[in-house]
Protein backbone atom coordinates (compact mmCIF):
# COMPACT_ATOMS: atom_id res chain seq x y z
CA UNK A 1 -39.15 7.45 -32.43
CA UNK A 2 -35.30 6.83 -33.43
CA UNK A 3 -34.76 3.65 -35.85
CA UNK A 4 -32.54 1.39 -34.42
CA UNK A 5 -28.89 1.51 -35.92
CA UNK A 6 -27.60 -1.37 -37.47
CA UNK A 7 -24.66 -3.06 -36.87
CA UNK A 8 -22.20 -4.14 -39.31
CA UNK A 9 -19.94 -7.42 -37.79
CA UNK A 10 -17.32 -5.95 -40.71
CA UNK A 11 -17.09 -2.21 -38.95
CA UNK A 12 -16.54 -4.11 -35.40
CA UNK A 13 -13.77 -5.71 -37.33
CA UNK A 14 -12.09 -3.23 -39.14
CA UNK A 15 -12.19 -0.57 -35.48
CA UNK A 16 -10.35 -3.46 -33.69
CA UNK A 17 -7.70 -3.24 -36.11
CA UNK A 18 -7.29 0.48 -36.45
CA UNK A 19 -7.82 1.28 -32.84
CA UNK A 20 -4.70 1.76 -30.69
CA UNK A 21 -5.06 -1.69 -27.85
CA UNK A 22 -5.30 -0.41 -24.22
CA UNK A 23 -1.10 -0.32 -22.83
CA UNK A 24 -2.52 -1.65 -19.84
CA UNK A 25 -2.55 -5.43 -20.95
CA UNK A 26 0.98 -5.12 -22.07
CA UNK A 27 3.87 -5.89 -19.75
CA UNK A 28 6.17 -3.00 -21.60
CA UNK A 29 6.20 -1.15 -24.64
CA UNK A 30 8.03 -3.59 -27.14
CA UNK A 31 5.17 -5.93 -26.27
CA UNK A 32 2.29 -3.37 -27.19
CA UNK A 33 4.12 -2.11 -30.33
CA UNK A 34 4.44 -5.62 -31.41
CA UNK A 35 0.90 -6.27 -30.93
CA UNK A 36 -0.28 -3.44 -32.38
CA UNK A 37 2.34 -3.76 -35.37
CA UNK A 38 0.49 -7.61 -35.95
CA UNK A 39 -2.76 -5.72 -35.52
CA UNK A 40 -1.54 -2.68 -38.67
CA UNK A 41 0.42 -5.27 -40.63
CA UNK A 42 -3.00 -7.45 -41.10
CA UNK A 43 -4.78 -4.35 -42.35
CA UNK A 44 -2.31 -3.36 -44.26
CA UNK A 45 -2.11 -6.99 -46.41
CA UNK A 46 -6.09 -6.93 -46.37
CA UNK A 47 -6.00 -3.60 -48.28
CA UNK A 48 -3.23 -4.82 -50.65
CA UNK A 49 -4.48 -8.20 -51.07
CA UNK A 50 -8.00 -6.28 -52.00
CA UNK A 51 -5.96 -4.30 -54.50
CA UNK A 52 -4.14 -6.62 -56.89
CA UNK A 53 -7.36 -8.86 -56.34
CA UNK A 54 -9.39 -6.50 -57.84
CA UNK A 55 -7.15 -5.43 -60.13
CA UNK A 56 -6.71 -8.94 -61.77
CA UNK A 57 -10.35 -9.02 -62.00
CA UNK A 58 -9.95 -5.63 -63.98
CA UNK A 59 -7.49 -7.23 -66.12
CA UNK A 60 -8.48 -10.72 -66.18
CA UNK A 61 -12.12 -8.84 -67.79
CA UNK A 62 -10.11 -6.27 -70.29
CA UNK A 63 -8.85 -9.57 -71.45
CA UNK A 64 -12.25 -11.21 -72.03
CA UNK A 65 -13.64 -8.30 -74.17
CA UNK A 66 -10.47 -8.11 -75.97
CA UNK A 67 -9.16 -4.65 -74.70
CA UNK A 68 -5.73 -6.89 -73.89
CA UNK A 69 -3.87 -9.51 -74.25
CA UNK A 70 -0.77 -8.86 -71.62
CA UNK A 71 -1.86 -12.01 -70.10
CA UNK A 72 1.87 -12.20 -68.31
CA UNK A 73 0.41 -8.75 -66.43
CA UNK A 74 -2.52 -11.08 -65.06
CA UNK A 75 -0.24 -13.55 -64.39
CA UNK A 76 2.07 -11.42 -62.17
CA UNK A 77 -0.71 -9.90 -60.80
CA UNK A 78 -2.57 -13.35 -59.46
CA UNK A 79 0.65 -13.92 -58.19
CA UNK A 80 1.17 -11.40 -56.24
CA UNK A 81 -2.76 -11.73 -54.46
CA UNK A 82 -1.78 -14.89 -53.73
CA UNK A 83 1.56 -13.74 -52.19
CA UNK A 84 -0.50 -11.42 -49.89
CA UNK A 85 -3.26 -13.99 -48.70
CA UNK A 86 -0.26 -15.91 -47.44
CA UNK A 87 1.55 -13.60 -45.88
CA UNK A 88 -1.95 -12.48 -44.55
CA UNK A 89 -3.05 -15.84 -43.30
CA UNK A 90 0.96 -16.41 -41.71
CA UNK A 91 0.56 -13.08 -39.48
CA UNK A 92 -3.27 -14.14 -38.41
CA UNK A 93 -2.17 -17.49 -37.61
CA UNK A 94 1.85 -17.03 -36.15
CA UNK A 95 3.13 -14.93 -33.35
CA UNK A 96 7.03 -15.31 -34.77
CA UNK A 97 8.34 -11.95 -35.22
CA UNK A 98 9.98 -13.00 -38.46
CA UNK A 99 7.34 -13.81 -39.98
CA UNK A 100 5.72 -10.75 -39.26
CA UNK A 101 9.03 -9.12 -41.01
CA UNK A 102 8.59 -11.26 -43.44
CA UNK A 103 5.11 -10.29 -43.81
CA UNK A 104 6.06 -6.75 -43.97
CA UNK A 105 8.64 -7.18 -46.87
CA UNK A 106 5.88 -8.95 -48.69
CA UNK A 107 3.37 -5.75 -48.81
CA UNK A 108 6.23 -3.42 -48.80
CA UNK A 109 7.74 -4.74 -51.86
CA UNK A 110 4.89 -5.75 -53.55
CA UNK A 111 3.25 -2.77 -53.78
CA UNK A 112 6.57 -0.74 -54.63
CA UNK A 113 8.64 -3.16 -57.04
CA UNK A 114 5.87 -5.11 -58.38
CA UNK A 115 4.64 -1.88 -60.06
CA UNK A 116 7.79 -1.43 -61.94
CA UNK A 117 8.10 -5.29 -62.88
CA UNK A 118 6.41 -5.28 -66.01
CA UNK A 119 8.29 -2.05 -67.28
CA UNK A 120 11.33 -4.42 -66.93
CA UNK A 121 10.26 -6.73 -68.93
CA UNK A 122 9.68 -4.26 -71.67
CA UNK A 123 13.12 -3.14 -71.43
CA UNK A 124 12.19 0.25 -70.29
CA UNK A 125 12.52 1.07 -66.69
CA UNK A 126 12.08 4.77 -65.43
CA UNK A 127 12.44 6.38 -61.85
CA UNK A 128 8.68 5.93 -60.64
CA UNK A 129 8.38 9.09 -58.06
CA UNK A 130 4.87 8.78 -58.25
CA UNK A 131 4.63 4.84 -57.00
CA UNK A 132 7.02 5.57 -54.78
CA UNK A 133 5.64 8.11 -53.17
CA UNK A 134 2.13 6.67 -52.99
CA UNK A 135 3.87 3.05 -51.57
CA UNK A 136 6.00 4.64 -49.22
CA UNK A 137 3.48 7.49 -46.86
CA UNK A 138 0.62 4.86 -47.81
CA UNK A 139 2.56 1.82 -45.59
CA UNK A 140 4.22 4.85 -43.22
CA UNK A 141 0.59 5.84 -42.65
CA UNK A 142 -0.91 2.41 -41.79
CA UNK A 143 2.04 0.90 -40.20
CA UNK A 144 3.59 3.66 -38.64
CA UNK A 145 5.76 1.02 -36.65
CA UNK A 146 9.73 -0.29 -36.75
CA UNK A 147 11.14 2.89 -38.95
CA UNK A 148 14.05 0.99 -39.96
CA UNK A 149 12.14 -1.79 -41.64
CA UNK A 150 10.45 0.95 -43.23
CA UNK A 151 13.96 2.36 -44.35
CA UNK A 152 14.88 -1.16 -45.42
CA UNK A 153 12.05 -1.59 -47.84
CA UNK A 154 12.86 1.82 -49.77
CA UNK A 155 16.10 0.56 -50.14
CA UNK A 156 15.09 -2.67 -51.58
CA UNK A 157 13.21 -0.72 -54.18
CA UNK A 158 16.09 1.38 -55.04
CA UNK A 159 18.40 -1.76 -55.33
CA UNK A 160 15.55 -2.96 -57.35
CA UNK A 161 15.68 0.24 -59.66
CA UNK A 162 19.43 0.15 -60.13
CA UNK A 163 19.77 -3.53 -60.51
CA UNK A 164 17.21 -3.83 -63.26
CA UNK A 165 18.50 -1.15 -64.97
CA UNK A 166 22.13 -2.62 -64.90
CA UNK A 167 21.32 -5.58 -66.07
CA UNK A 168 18.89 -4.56 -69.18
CA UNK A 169 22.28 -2.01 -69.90
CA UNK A 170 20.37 1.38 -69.29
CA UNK A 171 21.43 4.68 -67.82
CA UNK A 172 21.16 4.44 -64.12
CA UNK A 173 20.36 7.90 -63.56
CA UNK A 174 17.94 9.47 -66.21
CA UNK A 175 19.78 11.46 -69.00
CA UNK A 176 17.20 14.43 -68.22
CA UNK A 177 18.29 14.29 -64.48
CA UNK A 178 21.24 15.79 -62.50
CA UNK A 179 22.92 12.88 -60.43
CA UNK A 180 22.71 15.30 -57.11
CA UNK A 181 18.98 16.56 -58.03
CA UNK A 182 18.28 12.72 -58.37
CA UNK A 183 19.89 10.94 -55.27
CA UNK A 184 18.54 14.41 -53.22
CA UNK A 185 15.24 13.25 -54.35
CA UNK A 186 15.45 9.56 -53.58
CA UNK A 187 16.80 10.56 -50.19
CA UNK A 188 14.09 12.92 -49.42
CA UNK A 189 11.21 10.47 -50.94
CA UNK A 190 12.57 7.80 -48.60
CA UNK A 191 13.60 10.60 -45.58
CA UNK A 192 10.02 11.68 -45.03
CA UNK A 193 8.37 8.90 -44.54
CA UNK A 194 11.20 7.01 -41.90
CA UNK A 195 11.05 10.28 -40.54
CA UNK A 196 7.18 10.53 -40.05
CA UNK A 197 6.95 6.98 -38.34
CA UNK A 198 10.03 7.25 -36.35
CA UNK A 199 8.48 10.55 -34.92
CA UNK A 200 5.21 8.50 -34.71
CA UNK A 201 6.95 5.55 -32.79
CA UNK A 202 8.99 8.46 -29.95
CA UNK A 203 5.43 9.53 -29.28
CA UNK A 204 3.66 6.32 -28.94
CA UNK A 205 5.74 5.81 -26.45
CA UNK A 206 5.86 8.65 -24.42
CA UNK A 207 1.87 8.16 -24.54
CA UNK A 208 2.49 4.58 -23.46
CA UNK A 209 4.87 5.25 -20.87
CA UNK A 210 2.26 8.57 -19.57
CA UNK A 211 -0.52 6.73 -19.91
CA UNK A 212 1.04 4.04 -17.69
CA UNK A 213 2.25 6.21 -15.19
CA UNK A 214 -1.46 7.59 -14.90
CA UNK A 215 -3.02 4.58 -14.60
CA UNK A 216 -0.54 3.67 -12.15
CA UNK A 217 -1.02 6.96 -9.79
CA UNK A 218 -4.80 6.14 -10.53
CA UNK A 219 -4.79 2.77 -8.80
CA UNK A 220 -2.34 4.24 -6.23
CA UNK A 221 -4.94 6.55 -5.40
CA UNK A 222 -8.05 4.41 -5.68
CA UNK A 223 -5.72 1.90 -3.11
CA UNK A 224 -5.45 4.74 -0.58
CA UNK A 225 -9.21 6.09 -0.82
CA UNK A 226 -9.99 1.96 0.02
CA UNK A 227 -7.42 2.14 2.86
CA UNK A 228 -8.89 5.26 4.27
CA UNK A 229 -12.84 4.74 3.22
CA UNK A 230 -14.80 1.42 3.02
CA UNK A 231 -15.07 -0.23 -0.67
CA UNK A 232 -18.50 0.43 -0.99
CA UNK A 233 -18.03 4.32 0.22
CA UNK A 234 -15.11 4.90 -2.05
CA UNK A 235 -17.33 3.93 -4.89
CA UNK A 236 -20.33 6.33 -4.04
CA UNK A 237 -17.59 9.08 -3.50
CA UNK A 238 -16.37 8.41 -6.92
CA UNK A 239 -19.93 8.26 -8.32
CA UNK A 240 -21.80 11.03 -6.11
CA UNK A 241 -21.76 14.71 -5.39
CA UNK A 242 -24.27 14.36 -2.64
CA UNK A 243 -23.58 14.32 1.10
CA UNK A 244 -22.74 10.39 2.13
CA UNK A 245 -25.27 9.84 4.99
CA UNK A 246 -26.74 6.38 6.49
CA UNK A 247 -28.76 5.51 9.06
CA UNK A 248 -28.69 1.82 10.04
CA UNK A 249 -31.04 0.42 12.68
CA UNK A 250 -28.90 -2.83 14.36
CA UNK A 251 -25.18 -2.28 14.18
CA UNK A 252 -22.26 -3.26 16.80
CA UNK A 253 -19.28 -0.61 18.03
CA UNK A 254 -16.14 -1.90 19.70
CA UNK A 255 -13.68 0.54 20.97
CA UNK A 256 -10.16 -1.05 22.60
CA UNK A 257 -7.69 0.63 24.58
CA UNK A 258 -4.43 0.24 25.69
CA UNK A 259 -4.00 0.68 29.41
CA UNK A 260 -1.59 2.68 30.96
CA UNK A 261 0.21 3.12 27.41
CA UNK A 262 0.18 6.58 27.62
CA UNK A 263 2.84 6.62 30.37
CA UNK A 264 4.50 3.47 29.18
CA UNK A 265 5.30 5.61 25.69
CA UNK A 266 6.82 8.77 27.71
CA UNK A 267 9.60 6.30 27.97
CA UNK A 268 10.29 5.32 24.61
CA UNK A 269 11.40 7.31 21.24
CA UNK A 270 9.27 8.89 19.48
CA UNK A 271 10.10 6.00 16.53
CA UNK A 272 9.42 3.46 18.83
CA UNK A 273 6.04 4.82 19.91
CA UNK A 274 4.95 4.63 16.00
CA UNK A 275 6.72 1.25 15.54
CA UNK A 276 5.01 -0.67 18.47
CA UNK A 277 1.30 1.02 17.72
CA UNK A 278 1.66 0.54 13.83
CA UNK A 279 2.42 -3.50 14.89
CA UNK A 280 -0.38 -3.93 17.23
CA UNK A 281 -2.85 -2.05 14.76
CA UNK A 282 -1.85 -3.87 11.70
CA UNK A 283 -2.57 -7.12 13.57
CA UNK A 284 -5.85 -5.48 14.27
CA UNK A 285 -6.51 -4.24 11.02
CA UNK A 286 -5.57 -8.06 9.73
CA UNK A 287 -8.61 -9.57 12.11
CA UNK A 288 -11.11 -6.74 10.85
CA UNK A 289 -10.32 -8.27 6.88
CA UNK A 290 -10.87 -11.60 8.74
CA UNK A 291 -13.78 -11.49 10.45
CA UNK A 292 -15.69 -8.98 7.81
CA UNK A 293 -15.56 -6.03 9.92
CA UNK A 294 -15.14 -2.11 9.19
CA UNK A 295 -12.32 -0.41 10.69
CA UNK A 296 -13.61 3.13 11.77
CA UNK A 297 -10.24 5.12 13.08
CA UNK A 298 -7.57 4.83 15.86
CA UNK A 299 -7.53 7.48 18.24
CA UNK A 300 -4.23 7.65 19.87
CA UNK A 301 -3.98 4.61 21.36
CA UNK A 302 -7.66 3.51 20.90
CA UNK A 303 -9.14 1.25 18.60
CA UNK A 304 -12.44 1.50 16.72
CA UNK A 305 -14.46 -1.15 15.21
CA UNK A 306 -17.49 -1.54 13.88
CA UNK A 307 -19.81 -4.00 12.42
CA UNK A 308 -22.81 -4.02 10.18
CA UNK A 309 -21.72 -0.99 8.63
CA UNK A 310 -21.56 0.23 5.75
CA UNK A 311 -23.18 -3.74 4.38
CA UNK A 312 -25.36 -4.81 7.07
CA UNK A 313 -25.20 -8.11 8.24
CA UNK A 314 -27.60 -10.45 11.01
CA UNK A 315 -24.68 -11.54 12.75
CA UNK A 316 -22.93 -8.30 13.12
CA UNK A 317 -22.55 -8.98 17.27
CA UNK A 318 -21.26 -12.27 16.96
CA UNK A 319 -18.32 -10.94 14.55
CA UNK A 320 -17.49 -8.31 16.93
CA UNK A 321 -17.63 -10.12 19.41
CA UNK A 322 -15.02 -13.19 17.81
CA UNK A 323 -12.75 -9.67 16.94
CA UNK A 324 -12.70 -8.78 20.83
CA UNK A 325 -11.49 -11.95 22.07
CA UNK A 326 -8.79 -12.44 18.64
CA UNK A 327 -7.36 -9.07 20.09
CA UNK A 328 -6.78 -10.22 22.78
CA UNK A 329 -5.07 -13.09 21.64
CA UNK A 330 -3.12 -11.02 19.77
CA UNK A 331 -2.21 -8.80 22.71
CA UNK A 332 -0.88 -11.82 24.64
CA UNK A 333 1.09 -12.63 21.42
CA UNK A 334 3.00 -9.22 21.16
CA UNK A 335 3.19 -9.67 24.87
CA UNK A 336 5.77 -12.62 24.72
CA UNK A 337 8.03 -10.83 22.61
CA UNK A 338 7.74 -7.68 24.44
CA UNK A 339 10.53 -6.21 27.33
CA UNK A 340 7.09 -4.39 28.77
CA UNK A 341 3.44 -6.27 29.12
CA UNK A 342 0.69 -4.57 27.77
CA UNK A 343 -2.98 -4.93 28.46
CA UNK A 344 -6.03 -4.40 26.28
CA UNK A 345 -9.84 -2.65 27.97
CA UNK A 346 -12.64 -3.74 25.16
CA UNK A 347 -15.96 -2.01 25.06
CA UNK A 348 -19.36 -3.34 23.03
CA UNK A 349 -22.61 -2.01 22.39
CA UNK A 350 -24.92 -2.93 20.23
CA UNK A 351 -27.67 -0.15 18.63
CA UNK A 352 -28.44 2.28 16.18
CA UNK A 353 -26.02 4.64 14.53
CA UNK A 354 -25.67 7.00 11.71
CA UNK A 355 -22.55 7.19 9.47
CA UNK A 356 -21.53 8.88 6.98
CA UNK A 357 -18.59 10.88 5.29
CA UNK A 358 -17.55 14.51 6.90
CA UNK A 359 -15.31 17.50 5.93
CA UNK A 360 -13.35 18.49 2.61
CA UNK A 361 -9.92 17.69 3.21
CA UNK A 362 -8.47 14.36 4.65
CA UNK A 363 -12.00 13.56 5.06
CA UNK A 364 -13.39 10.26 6.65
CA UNK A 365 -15.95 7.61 7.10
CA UNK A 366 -17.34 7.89 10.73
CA UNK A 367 -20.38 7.11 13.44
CA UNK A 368 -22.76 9.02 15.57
CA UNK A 369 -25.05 8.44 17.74
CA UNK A 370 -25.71 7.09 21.53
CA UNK A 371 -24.32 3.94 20.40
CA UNK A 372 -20.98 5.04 19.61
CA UNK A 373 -21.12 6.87 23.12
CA UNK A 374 -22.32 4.00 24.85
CA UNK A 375 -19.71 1.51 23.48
CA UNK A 376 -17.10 4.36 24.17
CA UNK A 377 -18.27 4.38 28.11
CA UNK A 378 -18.30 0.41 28.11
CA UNK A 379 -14.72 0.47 27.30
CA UNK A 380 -13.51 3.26 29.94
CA UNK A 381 -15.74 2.02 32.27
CA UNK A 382 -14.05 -1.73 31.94
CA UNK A 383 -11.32 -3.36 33.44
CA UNK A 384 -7.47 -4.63 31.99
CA UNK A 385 -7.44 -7.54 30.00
CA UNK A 386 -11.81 -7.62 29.82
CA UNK A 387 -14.56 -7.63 27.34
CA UNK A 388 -17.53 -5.68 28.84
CA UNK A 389 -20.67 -5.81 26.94
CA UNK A 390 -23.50 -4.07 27.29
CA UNK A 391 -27.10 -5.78 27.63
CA UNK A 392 -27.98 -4.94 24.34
CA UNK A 393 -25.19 -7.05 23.03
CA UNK A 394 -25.43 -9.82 25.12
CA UNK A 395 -29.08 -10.27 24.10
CA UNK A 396 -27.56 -11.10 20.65
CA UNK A 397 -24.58 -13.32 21.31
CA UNK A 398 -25.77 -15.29 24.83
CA UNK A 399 -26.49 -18.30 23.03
CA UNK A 400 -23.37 -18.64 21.19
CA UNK A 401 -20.59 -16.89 23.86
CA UNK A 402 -20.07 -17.08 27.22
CA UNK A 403 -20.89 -14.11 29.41
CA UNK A 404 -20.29 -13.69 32.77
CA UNK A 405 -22.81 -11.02 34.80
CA UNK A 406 -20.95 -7.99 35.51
CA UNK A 407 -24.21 -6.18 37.35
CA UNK A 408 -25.03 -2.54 37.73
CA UNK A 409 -22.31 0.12 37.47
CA UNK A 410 -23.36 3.68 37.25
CA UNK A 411 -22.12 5.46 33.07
CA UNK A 412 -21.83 8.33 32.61
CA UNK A 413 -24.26 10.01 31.20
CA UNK A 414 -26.02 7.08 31.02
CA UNK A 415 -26.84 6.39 34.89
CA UNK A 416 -27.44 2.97 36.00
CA UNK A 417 -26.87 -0.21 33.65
CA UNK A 418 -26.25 -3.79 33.69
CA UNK A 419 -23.50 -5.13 31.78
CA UNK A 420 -21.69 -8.62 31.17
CA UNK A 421 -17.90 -9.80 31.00
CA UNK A 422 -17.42 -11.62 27.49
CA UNK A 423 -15.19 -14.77 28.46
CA UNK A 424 -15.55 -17.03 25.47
CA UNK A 425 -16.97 -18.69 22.15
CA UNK A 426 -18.74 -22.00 21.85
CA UNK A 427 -18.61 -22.33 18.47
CA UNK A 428 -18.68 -19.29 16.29
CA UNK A 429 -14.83 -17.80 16.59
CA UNK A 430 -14.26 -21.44 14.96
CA UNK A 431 -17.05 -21.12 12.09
CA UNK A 432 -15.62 -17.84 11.16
């Protein structure tokens, strides 16, 4: 039996600020470096503000027992916390960029000049390699962000340095130093560090700008699989290695062809064969978002549609039906803007069906069964410009649509059967 592990509110704290923020909440770069330069910045005045608070408690207790009396070190010291809470508590609360500067000089400088402040007052200030070096990689490493601010700050410590030591009348350059060994240093001390985060900064954001192109060609592709494969499908293809199979018990097939198109394309270009199918299938495609439908395939110029599939539904006849007679209508639309009529021959049936996904490459989401066969034969077996229905379908939709008796024609393959014209709602195409 594993003990449960305990969680620390301080460690959920501490990972938000370390952890790089996701680039896809961020409109561009410049926005996620800022954010994540806030995010640094506040760790980076938490750790110093811990510092010189714990050191004036170190200092502020050496004085107590009597191991010193510098109380002006306390003093500076106390100051400086208080400097850094805030600076701390400007960046937490403001989203100005110059105070986040600001805020940066602050830790910057008061971890690298207020080091050499009380040397100054004692008249003796000496090139401090070692605080320099510590300051400078220790901010390059946590806020490894805006390398010229970082450039900036060594620079202010230098002036610092020379300044001082002008003013208190000492040798600006060591007398144990050579003036090229010593500027070569100071350049390199300062060098390294610019260099490290400006290196840091290119490759945040080439990962930004890669990572963003990824998750870009991601949702490009997750669009097309939910163009090409219903939403619930795509998601058990993403999530499944096993065959996609489903039987479902009740479901409604529509098939819809354009008469006489075949011959009525020989005429046009092969452009304007596309053009005029991909405008009377998007309007098509439109009605199936509408009406809650699945769109199965095209097949030249043929239609498929299908309801209760794959999210069955107890009105799955009724929506087909409302889809046949909005085609239609939108047949008659393209109609008044077209040099050459078109008519539409709708097929229903209403039954049992298995679908599932097939092949390895441009695979697809289709049916099987006598039902798809069925509502195949009540299409070719229709008229221009009708609805026929089979009896199975009618026995679902007679109280809400009007059906007129078509009687017995002879399917093939399916001999003798009794079938209806769908004319019109009563109520439902409205409800919908």
């Amino acid at each position: 039996m594993s003990l449960p592990r305990l969680q620390f509110p301080w460690r959920q704290k501490l990972r938000a600020l370390i952890v790089r923020p996701q680039e896809s909440a961020f409109a561009d770069y410049g926005a996620w470096s800022q954010f994540f330069f806030k995010k640094r910045l506040i760790l980076g005045l938490s750790l110093a503000l811990t510092y010189f608070t714990a050191i004036s408690g170190v200092i502020a207790w050496a004085i107590y027992t009597g191991h010193q009396t510098n109380l002006f070190q306390l003093a500076y010291h106390v100051l400086t916390a208080i400097i850094m809470a805030v600076a701390l508590w400007a960046v937490r609360r403001s989203r100005k960029p110059w105070h986040l500067t600001l805020s940066f000089f602050i830790l910057c400088w008061g971890i690298s000049i207020v080091t050499n402040f009380p040397r100054g007052w004692d008249d003796v200030i000496k090139p401090d390699y070692k605080a320099w070096t510590f300051g400078f990689f220790s901010i390059a490493a946590i806020i490894p962000f805006h390398w010229p601010f970082h450039l900036i700050s060594h620079l202010g410590a230098y002036i610092y340095y020379f300044l001082i030591n002008y003013y208190l009348g000492n040798l600006l350059i060591p007398e144990d130093t050579d003036p090229f060994t010593f500027f070569f240093d100071l350049a390199w001390l300062s060098a390294l560090p610019v260099f490290a985060v400006h290196l840091y900064e290119e490759l945040s954001k080439l990962e930004f700008t890669t990572r963003r192109a990824l998750r870009e060609e991601k949702q490009r592709s997750e669009q097309l699989l939910l163009d090409i494969l219903p939403v619930a499908i795509a998601h058990r293809l993403r999530n499944e290695r096993t065959t996609i199979a489903d039987g479902f018990e009740d479901v409604t097939v529509l098939f819809a062809d354009l008469v006489g198109f075949t011959e009525f394309s020989q005429e046009l270009t092969p452009h304007r064969v596309v053009t005029l199918l991909n405008d009377i299938f998007s309007r098509f495609d439109r009605l199936t978002r509408t009406y809650q439908l699945e769109k199965i395939k095209t097949i030249g110029d043929a239609y498929m549609v299908v309801g209760g599939v794959p999210d069955p539904c107890p009105d799955h006849a009724q929506r087909v039906a409302a889809i046949a007679l909005a085609m239609q209508q939108e047949i008659e639309q393209f109609n008044q803007s077209s040099p050459s009529p078109l008519k539409m021959r709708i097929g229903i049936h209403t039954g049992p069906v298995v679908a599932g996904v097939i092949g390895l490459h441009k695979f697809a989401y289709d049916l099987w069964g006598d039902t798809v066969n069925t509502a195949s034969r009540m299409e070719s077996h229709g008229l221009p410009g009708k609805i026929q229905i089979s009896q199975q379908t009618y026995s679902q939709i007679k109280n809400i649509y009007t059906c007129q008796p078509r009687g017995y024609i002879h399917v093939k393959g399916k001999g003798e059967m009794f079938t209806y014209w769908l004319l019109e709602p009563s109520g439902f195409l409205e409800a919908i």
